[in-house]
N, C-alpha and C. Protein backbone atom coordinates (compact mmCIF):
# COMPACT_ATOMS: atom_id res chain seq x y z
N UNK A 1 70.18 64.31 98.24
CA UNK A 1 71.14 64.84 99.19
C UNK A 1 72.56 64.45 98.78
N UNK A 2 72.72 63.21 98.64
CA UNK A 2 73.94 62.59 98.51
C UNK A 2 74.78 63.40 97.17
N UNK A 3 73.89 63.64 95.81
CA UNK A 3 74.09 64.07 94.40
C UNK A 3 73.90 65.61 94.63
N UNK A 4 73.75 66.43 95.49
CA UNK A 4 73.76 67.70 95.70
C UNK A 4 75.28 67.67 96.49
N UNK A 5 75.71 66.60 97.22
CA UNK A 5 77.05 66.73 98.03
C UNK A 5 78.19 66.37 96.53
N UNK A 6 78.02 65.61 95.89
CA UNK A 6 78.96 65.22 95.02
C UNK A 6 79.19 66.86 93.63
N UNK A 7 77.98 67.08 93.51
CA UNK A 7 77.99 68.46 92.60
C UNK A 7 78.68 69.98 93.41
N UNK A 8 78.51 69.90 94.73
CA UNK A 8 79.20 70.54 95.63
C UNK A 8 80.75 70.49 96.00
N UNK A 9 81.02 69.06 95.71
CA UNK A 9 82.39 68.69 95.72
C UNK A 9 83.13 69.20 94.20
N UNK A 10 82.88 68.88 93.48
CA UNK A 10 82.82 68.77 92.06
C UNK A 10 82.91 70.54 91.76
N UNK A 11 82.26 71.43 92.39
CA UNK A 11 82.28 72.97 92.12
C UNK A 11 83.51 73.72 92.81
N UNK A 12 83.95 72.99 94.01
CA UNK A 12 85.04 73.33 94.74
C UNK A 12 86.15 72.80 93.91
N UNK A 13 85.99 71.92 93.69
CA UNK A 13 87.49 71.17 92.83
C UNK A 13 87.77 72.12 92.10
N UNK A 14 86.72 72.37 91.01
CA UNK A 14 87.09 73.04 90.18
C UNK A 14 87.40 74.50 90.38
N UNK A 15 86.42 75.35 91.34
CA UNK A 15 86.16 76.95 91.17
C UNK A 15 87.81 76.87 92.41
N UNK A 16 88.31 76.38 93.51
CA UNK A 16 89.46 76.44 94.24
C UNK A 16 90.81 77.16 93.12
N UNK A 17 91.37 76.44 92.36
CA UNK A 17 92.31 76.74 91.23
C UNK A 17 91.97 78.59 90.61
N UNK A 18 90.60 78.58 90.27
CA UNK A 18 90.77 79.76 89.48
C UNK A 18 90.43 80.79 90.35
N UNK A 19 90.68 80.76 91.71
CA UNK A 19 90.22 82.15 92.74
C UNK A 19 91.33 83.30 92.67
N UNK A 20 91.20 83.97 91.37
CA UNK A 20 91.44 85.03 91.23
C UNK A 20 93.22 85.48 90.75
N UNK A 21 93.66 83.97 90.41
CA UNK A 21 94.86 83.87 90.24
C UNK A 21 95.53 83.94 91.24
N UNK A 22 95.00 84.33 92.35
CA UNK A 22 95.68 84.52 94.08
C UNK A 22 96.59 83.67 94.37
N UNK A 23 97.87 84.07 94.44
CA UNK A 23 99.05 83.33 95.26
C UNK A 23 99.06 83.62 96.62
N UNK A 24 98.37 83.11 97.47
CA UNK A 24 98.14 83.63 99.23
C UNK A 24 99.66 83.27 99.68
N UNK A 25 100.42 82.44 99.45
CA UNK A 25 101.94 81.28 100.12
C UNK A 25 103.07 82.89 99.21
N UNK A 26 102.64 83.29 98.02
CA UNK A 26 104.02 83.98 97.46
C UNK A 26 103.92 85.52 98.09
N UNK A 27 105.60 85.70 98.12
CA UNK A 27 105.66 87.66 98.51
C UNK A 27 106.63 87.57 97.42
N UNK A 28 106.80 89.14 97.93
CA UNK A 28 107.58 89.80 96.48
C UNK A 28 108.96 89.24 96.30
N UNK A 29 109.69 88.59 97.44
CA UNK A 29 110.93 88.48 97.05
C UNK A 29 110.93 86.88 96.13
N UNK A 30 109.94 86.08 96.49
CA UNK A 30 110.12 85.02 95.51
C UNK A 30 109.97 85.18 93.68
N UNK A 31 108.99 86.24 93.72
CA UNK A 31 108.44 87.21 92.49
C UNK A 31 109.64 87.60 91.82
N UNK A 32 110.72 88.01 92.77
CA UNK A 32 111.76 89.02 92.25
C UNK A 32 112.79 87.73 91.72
N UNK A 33 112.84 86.85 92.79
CA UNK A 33 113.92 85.65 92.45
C UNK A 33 113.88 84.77 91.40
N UNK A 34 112.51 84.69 90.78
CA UNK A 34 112.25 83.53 90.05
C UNK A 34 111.26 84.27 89.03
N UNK A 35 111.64 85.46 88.74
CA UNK A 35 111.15 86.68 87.88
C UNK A 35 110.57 86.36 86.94
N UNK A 36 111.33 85.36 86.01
CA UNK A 36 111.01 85.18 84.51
C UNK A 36 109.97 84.45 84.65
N UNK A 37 109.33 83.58 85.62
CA UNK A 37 108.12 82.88 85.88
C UNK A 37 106.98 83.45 85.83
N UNK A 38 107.34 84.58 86.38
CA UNK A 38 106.28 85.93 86.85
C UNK A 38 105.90 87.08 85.65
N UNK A 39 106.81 87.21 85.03
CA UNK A 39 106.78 88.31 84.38
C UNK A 39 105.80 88.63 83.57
N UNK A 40 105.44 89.51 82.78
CA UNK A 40 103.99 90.02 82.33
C UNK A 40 103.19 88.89 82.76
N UNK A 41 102.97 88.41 83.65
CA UNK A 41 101.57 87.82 84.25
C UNK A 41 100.99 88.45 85.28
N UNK A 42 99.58 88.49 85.01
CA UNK A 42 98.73 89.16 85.89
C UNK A 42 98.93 88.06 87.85
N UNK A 43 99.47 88.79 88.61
CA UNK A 43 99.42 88.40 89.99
C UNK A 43 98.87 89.40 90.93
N UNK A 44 97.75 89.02 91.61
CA UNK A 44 96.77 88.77 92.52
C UNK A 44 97.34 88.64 93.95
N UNK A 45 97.65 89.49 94.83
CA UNK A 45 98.37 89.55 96.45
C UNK A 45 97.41 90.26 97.40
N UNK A 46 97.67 89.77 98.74
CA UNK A 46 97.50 90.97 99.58
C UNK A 46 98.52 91.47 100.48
N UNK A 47 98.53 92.52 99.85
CA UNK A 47 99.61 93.47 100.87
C UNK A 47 98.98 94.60 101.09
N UNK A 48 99.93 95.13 101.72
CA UNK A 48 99.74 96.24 102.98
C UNK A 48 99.83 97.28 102.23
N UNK A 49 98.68 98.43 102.79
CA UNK A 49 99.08 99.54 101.90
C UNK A 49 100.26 100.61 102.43
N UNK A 50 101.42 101.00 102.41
CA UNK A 50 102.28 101.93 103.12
C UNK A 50 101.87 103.27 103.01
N UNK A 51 101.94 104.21 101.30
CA UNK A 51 102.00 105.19 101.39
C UNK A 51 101.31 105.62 99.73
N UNK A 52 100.72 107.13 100.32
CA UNK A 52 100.89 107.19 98.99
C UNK A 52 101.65 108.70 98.56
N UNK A 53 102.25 108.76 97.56
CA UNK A 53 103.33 109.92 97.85
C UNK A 53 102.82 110.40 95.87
N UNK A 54 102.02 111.75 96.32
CA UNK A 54 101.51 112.51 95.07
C UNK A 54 102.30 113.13 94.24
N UNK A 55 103.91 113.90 95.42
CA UNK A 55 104.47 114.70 94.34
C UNK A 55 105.29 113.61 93.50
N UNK A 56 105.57 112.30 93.77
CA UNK A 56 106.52 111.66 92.70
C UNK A 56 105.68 110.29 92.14
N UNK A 57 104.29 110.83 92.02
CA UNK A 57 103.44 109.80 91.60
C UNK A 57 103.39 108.20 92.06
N UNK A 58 103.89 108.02 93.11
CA UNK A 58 103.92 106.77 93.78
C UNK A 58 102.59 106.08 94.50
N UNK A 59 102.84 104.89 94.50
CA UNK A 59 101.47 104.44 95.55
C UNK A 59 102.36 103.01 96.39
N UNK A 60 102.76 103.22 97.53
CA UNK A 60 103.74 101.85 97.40
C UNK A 60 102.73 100.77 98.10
N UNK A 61 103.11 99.51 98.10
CA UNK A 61 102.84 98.49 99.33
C UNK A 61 103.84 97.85 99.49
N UNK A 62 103.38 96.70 101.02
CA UNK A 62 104.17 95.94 101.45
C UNK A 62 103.61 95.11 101.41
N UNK A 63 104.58 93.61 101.24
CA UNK A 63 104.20 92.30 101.80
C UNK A 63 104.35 92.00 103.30
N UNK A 64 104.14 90.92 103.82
CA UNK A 64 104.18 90.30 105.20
C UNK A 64 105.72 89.96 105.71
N UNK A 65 106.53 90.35 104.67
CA UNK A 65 108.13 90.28 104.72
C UNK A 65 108.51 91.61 104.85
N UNK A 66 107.62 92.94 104.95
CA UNK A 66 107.89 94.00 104.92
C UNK A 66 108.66 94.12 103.43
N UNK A 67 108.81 93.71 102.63
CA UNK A 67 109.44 93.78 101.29
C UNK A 67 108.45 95.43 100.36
N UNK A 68 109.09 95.72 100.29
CA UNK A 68 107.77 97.17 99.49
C UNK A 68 107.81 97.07 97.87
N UNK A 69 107.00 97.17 96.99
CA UNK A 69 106.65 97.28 96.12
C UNK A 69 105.85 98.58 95.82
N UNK A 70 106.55 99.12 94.60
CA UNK A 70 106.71 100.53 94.82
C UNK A 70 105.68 100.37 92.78
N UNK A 71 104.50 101.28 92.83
CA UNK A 71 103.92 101.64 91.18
C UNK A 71 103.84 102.96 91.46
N UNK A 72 103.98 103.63 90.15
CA UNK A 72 104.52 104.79 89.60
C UNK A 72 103.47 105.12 88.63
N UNK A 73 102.19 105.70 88.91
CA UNK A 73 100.85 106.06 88.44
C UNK A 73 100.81 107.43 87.65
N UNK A 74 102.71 107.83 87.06
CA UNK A 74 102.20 109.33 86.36
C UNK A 74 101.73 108.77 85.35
N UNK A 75 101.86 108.14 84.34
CA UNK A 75 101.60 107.54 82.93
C UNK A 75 100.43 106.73 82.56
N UNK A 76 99.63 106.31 84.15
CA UNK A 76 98.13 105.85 83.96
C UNK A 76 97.55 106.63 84.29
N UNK A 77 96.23 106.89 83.39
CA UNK A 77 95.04 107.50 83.95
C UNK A 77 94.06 106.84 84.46
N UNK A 78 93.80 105.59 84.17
CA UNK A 78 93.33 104.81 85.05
C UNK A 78 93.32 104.67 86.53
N UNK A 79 94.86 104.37 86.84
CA UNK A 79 95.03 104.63 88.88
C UNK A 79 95.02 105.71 88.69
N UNK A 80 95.28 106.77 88.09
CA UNK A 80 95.08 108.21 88.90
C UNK A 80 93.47 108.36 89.21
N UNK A 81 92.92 108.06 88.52
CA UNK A 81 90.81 107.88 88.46
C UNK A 81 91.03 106.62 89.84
N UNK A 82 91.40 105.53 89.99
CA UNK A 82 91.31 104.62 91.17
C UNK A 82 91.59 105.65 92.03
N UNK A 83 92.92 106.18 92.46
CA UNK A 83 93.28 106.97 93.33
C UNK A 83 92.06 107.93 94.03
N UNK A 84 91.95 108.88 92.64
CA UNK A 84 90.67 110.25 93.50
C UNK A 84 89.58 109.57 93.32
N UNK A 85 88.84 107.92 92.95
CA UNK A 85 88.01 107.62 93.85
C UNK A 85 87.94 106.99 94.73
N UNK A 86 89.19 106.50 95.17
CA UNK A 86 89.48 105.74 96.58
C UNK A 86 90.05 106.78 97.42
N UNK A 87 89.96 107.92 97.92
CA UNK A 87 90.72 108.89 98.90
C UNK A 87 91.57 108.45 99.98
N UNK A 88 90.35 107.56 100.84
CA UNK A 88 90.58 106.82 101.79
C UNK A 88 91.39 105.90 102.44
N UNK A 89 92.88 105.53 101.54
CA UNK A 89 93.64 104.87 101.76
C UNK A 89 94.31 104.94 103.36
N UNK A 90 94.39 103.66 103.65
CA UNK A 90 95.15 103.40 105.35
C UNK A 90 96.00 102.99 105.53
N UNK A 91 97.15 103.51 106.47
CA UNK A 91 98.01 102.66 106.09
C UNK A 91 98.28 101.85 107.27
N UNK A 92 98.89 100.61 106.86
CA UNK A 92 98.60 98.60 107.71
C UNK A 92 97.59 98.06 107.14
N UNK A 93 96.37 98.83 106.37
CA UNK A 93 95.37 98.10 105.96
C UNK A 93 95.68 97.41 104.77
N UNK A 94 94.68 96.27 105.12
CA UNK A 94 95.42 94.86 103.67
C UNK A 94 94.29 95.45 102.20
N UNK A 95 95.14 95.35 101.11
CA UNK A 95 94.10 95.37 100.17
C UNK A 95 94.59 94.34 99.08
N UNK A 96 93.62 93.84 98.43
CA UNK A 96 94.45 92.60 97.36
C UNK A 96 94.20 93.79 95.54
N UNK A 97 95.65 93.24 95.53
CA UNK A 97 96.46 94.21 95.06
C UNK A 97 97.07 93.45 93.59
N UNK A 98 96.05 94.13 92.14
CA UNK A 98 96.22 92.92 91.16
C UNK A 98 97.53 93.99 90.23
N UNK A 99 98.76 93.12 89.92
CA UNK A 99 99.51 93.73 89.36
C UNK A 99 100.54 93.03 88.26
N UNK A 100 101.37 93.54 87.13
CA UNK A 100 102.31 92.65 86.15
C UNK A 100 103.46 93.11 86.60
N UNK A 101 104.10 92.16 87.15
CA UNK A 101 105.76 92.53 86.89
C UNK A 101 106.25 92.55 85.56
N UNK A 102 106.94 93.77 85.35
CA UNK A 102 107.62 94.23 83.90
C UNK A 102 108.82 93.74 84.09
N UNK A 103 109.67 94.37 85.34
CA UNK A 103 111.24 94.11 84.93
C UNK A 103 111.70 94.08 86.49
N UNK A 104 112.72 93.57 86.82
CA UNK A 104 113.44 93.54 87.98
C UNK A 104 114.85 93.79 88.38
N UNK A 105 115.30 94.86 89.10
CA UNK A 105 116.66 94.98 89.00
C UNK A 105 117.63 94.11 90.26
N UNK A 106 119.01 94.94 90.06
CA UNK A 106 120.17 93.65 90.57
C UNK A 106 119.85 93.43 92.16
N UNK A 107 119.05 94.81 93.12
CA UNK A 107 118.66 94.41 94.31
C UNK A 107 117.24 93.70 94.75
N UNK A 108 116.91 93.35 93.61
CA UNK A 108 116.03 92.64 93.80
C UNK A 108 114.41 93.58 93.78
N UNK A 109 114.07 94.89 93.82
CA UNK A 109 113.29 95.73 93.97
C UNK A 109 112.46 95.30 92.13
N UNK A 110 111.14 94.99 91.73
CA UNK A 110 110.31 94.69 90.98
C UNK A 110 109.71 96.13 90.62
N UNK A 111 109.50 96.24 89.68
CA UNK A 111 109.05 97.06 88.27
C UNK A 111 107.84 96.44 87.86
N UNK A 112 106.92 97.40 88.18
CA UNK A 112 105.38 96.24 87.88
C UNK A 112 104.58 97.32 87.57
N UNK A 113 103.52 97.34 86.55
CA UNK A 113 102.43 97.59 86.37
C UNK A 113 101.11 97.92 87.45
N UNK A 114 100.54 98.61 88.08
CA UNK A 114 99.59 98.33 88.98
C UNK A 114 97.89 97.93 88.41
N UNK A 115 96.90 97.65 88.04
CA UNK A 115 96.10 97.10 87.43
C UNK A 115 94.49 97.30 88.29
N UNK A 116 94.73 97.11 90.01
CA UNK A 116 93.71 97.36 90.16
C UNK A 116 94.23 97.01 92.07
N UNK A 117 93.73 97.89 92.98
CA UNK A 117 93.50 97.56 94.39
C UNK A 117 92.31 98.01 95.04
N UNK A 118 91.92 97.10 96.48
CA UNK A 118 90.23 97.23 96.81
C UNK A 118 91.26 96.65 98.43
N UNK A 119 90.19 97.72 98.83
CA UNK A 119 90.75 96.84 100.65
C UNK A 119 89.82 95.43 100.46
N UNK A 120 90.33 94.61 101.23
CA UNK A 120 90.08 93.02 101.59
C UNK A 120 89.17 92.82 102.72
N UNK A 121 88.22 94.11 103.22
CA UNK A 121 87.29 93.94 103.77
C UNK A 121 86.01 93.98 103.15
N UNK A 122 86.15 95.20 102.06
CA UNK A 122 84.61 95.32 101.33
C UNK A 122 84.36 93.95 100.36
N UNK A 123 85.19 92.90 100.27
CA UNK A 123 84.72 91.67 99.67
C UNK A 123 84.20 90.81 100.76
N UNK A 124 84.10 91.15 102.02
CA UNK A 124 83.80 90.07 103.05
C UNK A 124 82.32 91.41 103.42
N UNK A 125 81.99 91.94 102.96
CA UNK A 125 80.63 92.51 103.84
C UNK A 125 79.52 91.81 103.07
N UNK A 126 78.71 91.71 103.63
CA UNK A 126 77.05 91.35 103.03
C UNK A 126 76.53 92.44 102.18
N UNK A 127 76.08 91.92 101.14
CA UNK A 127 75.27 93.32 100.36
C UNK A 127 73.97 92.21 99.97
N UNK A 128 72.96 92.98 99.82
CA UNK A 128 71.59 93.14 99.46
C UNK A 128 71.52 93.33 98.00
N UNK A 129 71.20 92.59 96.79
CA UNK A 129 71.35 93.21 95.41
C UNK A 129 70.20 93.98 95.45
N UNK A 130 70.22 94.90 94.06
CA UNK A 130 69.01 96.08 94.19
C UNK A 130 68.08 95.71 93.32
N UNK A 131 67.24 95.92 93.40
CA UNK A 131 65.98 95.23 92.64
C UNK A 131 65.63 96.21 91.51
């Protein structure tokens, strides 16, 4: 019992750090302020989904600062394939939202890569694996 609690401790120590690169404490404006920290690194958020706007290839979100972060999906075919198989987008609904900041301009608005988003509920449901 005791050596099943210490190997338990010992899995948290370690697996805590690498959950997904997730900054839960950062939003976009610290991202934007302290840029060069950030930049081509893969970051892991949840924000809000706002909109998604087809004729100028946009998909935006928000943080909890209302701050918006705006990707520009004409040039991937990748999110355009995420897109028409996610239809379903909501908007207020949280999704964690994996993306690279490229570049940042003088108002502070971030230039990022989009990489991959999933609402933040279908990781909390129970599934059954298939045999």
């Amino acid at each position: 019992m005791r050596f099943s609690l210490i190997i338990l401790s010992i899995m948290i120590c370690v697996g805590v750090p690498n959950l997904n690169a997730s900054q839960s404490n950062l939003n976009l404006r610290q991202i934007a302020e302290n840029f060069d920290e950030h930049k081509d690194r893969e970051i892991t958020m949840n924000l809000r989904f706002k909109i998604l706007d087809n004729r100028s290839q946009n998909i935006i979100f928000y943080d909890l600062r209302n701050r918006d972060i705006v990707f520009n999906y004409s040039n991937n075919r990748a999110i355009r394939r995420l897109i028409r198989a996610n239809p379903l987008l909501h908007s207020g609904l949280i999704y964690e939202v994996k993306f690279i900041p490229r570049e940042v301009d003088e108002f502070l608005n971030i230039k990022a890569d989009l990489i991959n988003y999933e609402p933040i509920f279908l990781e909390r449901l129970p599934y059954e694996k298939a045999e």
